[in-house]
Protein backbone atom coordinates (compact mmCIF):
# COMPACT_ATOMS: atom_id res chain seq x y z
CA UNK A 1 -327.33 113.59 -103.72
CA UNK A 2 -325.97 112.21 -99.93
CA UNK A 3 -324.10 114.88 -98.76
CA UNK A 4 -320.01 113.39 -98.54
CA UNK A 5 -318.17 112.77 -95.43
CA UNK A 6 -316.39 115.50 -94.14
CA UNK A 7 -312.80 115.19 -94.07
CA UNK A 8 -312.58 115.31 -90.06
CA UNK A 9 -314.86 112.57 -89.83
CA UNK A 10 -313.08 110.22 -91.88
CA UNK A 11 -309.99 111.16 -89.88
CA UNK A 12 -311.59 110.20 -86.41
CA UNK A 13 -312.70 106.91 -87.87
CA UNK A 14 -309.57 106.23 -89.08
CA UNK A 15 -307.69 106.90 -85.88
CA UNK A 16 -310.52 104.87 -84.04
CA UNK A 17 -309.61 102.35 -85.74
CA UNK A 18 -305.96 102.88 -85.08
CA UNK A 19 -306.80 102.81 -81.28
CA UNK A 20 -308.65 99.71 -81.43
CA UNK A 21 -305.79 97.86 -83.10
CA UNK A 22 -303.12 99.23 -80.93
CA UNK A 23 -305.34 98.24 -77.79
CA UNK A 24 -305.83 94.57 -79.19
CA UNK A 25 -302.40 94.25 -79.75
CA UNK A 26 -301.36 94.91 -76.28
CA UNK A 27 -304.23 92.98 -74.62
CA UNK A 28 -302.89 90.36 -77.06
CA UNK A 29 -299.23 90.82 -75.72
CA UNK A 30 -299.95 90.83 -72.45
CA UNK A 31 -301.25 87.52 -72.33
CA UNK A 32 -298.07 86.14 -74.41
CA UNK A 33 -295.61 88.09 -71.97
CA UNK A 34 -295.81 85.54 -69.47
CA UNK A 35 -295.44 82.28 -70.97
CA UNK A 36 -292.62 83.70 -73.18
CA UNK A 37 -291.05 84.80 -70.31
CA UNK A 38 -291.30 81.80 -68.62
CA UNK A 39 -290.43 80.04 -71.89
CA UNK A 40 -287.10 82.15 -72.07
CA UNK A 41 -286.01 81.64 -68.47
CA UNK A 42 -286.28 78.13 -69.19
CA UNK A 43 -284.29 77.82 -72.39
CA UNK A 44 -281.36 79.95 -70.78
CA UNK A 45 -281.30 79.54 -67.12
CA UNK A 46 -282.36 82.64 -66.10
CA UNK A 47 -283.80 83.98 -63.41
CA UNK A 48 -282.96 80.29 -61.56
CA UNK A 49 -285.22 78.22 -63.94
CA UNK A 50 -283.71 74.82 -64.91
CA UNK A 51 -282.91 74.54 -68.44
CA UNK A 52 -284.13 71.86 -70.53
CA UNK A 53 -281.28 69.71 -72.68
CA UNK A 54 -281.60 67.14 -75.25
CA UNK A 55 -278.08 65.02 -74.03
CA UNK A 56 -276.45 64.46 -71.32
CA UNK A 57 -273.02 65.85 -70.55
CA UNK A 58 -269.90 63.15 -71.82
CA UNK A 59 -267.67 64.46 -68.91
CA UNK A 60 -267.92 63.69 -65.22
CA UNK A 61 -266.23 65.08 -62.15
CA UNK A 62 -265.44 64.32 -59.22
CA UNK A 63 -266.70 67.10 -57.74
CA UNK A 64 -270.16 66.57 -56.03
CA UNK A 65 -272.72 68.64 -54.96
CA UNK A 66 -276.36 68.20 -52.79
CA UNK A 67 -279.68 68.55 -54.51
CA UNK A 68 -281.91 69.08 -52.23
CA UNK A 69 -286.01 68.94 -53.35
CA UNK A 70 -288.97 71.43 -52.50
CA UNK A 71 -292.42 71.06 -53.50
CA UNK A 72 -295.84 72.81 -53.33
CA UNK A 73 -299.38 73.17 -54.67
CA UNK A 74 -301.53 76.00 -55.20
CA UNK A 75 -305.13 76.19 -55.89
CA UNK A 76 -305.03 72.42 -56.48
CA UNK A 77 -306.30 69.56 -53.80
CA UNK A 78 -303.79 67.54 -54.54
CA UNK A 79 -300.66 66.00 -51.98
CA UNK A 80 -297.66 66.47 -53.61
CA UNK A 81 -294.30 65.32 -52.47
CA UNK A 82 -290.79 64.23 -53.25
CA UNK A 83 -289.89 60.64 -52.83
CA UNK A 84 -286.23 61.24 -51.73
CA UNK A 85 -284.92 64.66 -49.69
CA UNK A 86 -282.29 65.17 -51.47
CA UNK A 87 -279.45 63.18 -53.17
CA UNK A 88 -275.75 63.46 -54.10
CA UNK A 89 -274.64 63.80 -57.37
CA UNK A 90 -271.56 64.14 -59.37
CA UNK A 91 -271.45 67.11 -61.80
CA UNK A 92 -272.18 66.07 -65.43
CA UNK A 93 -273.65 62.45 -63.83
CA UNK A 94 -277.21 61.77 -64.82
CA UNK A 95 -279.53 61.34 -62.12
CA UNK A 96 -283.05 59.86 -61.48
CA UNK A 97 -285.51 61.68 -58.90
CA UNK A 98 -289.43 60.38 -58.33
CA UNK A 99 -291.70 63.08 -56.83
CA UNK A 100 -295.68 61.68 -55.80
CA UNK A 101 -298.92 63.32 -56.01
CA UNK A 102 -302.37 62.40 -54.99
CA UNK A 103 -305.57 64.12 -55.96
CA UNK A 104 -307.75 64.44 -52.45
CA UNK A 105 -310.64 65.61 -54.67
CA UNK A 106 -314.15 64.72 -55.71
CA UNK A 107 -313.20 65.83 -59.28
CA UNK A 108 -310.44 65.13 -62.33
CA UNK A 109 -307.87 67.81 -62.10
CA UNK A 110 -305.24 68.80 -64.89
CA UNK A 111 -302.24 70.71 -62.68
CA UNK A 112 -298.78 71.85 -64.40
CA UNK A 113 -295.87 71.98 -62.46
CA UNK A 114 -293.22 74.87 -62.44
CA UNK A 115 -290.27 75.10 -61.04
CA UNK A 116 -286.96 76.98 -60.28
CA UNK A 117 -283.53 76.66 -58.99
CA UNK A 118 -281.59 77.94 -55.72
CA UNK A 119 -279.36 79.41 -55.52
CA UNK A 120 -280.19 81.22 -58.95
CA UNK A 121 -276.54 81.46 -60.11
CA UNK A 122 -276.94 77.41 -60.63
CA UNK A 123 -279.67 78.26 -63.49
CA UNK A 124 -277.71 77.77 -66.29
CA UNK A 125 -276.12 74.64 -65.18
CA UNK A 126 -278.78 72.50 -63.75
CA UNK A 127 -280.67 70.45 -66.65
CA UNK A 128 -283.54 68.10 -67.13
CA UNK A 129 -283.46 65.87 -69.72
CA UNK A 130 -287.17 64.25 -68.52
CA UNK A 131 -289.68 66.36 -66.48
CA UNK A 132 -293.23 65.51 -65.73
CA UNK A 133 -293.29 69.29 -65.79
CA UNK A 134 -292.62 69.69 -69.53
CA UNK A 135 -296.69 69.25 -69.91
CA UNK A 136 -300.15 69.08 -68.10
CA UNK A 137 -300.78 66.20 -65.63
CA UNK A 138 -304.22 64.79 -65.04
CA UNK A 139 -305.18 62.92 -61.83
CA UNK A 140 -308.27 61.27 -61.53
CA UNK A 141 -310.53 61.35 -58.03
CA UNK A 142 -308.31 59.77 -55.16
CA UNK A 143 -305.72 58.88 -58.03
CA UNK A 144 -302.06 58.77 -56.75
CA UNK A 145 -299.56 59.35 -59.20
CA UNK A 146 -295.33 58.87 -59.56
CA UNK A 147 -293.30 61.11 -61.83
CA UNK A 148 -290.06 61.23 -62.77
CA UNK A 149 -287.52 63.61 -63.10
CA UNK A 150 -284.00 63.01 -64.87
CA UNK A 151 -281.24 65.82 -64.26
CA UNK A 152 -277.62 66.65 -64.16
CA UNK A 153 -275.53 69.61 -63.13
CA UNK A 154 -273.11 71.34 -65.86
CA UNK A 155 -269.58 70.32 -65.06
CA UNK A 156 -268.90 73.82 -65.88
CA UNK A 157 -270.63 74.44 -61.93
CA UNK A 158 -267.91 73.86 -60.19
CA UNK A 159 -265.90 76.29 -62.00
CA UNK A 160 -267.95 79.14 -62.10
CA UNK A 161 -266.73 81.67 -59.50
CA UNK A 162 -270.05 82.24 -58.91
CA UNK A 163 -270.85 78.88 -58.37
CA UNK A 164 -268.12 76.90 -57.34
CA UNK A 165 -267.97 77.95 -53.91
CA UNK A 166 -271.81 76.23 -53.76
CA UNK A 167 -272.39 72.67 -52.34
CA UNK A 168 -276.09 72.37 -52.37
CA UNK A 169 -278.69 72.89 -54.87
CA UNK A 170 -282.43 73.00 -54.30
CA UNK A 171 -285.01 71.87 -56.79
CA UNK A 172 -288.51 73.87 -56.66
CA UNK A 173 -291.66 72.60 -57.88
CA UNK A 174 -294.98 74.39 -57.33
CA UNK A 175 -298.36 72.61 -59.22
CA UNK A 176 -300.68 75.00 -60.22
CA UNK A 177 -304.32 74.79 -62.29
CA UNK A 178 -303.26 74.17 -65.85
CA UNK A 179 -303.44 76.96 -68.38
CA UNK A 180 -305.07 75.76 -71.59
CA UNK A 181 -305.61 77.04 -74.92
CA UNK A 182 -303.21 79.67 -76.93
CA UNK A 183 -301.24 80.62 -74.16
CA UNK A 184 -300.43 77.20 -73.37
CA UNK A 185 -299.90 75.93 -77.11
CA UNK A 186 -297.51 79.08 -77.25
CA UNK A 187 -295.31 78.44 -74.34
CA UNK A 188 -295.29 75.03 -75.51
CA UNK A 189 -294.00 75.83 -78.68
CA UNK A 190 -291.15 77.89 -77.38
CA UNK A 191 -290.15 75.09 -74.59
CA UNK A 192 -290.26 73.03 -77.02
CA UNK A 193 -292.78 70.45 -74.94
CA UNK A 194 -294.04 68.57 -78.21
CA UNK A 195 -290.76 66.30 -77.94
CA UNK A 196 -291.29 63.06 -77.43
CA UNK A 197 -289.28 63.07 -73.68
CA UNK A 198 -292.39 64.32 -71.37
CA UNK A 199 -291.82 62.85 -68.05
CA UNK A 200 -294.58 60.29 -68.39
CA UNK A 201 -295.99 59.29 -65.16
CA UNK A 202 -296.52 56.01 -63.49
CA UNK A 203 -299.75 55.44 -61.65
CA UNK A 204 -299.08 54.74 -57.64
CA UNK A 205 -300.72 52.62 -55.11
C-alpha cells in the first residue's frame, strides 16, 4: 500500500496554492487600478479630469469664462493641434471645439487621447457631451484627421468659492499608443464609451 501524505505536506500545498491565488489577484488588480482610476476621475471630476454628461445644462449665465486649449503626443508620430486657441464661453452654453492631427508615419497608428482640466477645482464643472477621446483613433500613413469636441461649463462655476474667482480654463489633451484588450474593454465599460456619442472624426485635407 502507497504510503499517505503526511499532514504537513498537504498543508504546504494548500497554502501554495493560497499564495498563488493571492499573487494572481493582485497582478490582476494592478492592471485594473489604472483604468478604474482613470475611469473614476472621469465620472466625478476629480483630480481635474473633465466629466462626461449625457445633456446639456437648460440654464445659461451671463457670466463668461476663457477656455483656453493644450495639446500633446507621446510615443506617437503624429502632429496634433487645436484648431482655435481658446474661445469664450458662457457658463451652461454648449460649445463646439475642432482639434487636428496628422500621422507623419510610414505605418497605421491607433492613439487615445486623455485629457485633464486646469485649474483642477473646475473638474467637476467642465463637461463633454462629444469627445474624440471617448475611444481609440486610427490614422492611416500621412492621414490628417479633424475631431470634434462639444463642452460646457456647470453654471454652478461661477458660484463655487473655489471657482468663481477663476476666468480661464485650460483644456489638456495628450495622445498616447492605444491600450487594447481587457484593460481597455474595462475602462470602457466604466466610462461608459459604448454610447453611441464618440466624437467621430472627419478626415482633413
Amino acid at each position: 500500500m502507497a504510503p499517505r501524505p503526511s499532514s504537513a505536506g498537504a498543508r504546504n500545498a494548500r497554502l501554495a496554492l493560497i499564495c498563488g491565488a493571492v499573487f494572481v489577484t493582485m497582478v490582476g488588480a494592478a492592471f485594473a487600478a489604472v483604468p478604474l482610476y482613470r475611469a473614476f476621475c472621469q465620472a466625478t471630476g476629480f483630480n481635474g479630469a473633465a466629466r462626461r454628461a449625457r445633456v446639456a445644462p437648460t440654464a445659461i449665465s451671463d457670466k463668461t469664462v476663457v477656455v483656453r486649449f493644450d495639446t500633446n503626443v507621446r510615443g506617437l508620430p503624429w502632429r496634433f493641434s487645436p484648431e482655435q486657441d481658446r474661445q469664450s464661453i458662457r457658463l451652461g452654453e454648449t460649445k463646439l471645439a475642432f482639434f487636428r492631427a496628422t500621422n507623419t508615419g510610414q505605418t497605421a497608428v491607433t492613439g487615445r487621447a486623455l485629457y485633464n482640466v486646469l485649474p483642477e477645482s473646475a473638474g467637476p464643472y467642465f463637461s463633454k457631451l462629444e469627445c474624440f477621446c471617448f475611444k481609440n483613433q486610427t490614422l492611416q500613413p500621412g492621414e490628417s484627421v479633424e475631431f470634434p469636441v462639444v463642452y460646457f461649463v456647470d453654471p454652478r462655476y461661477g458660484a463655487d468659492r473655489d471657482t468663481r474667482g477663476q476666468q480661464e480654463i485650460t483644456l489638456s489633451y495628450t495622445f498616447f499608443p492605444a491600450v487594447t484588450g481587457p484593460r481597455l474593454a474595462s475602462q470602457d465599460r466604466a466610462v461608459g464609451a459604448s454610447s453611441p456619442l464618440g466624437g467621430e472624426a472627419r478626415a482633413g485635407l
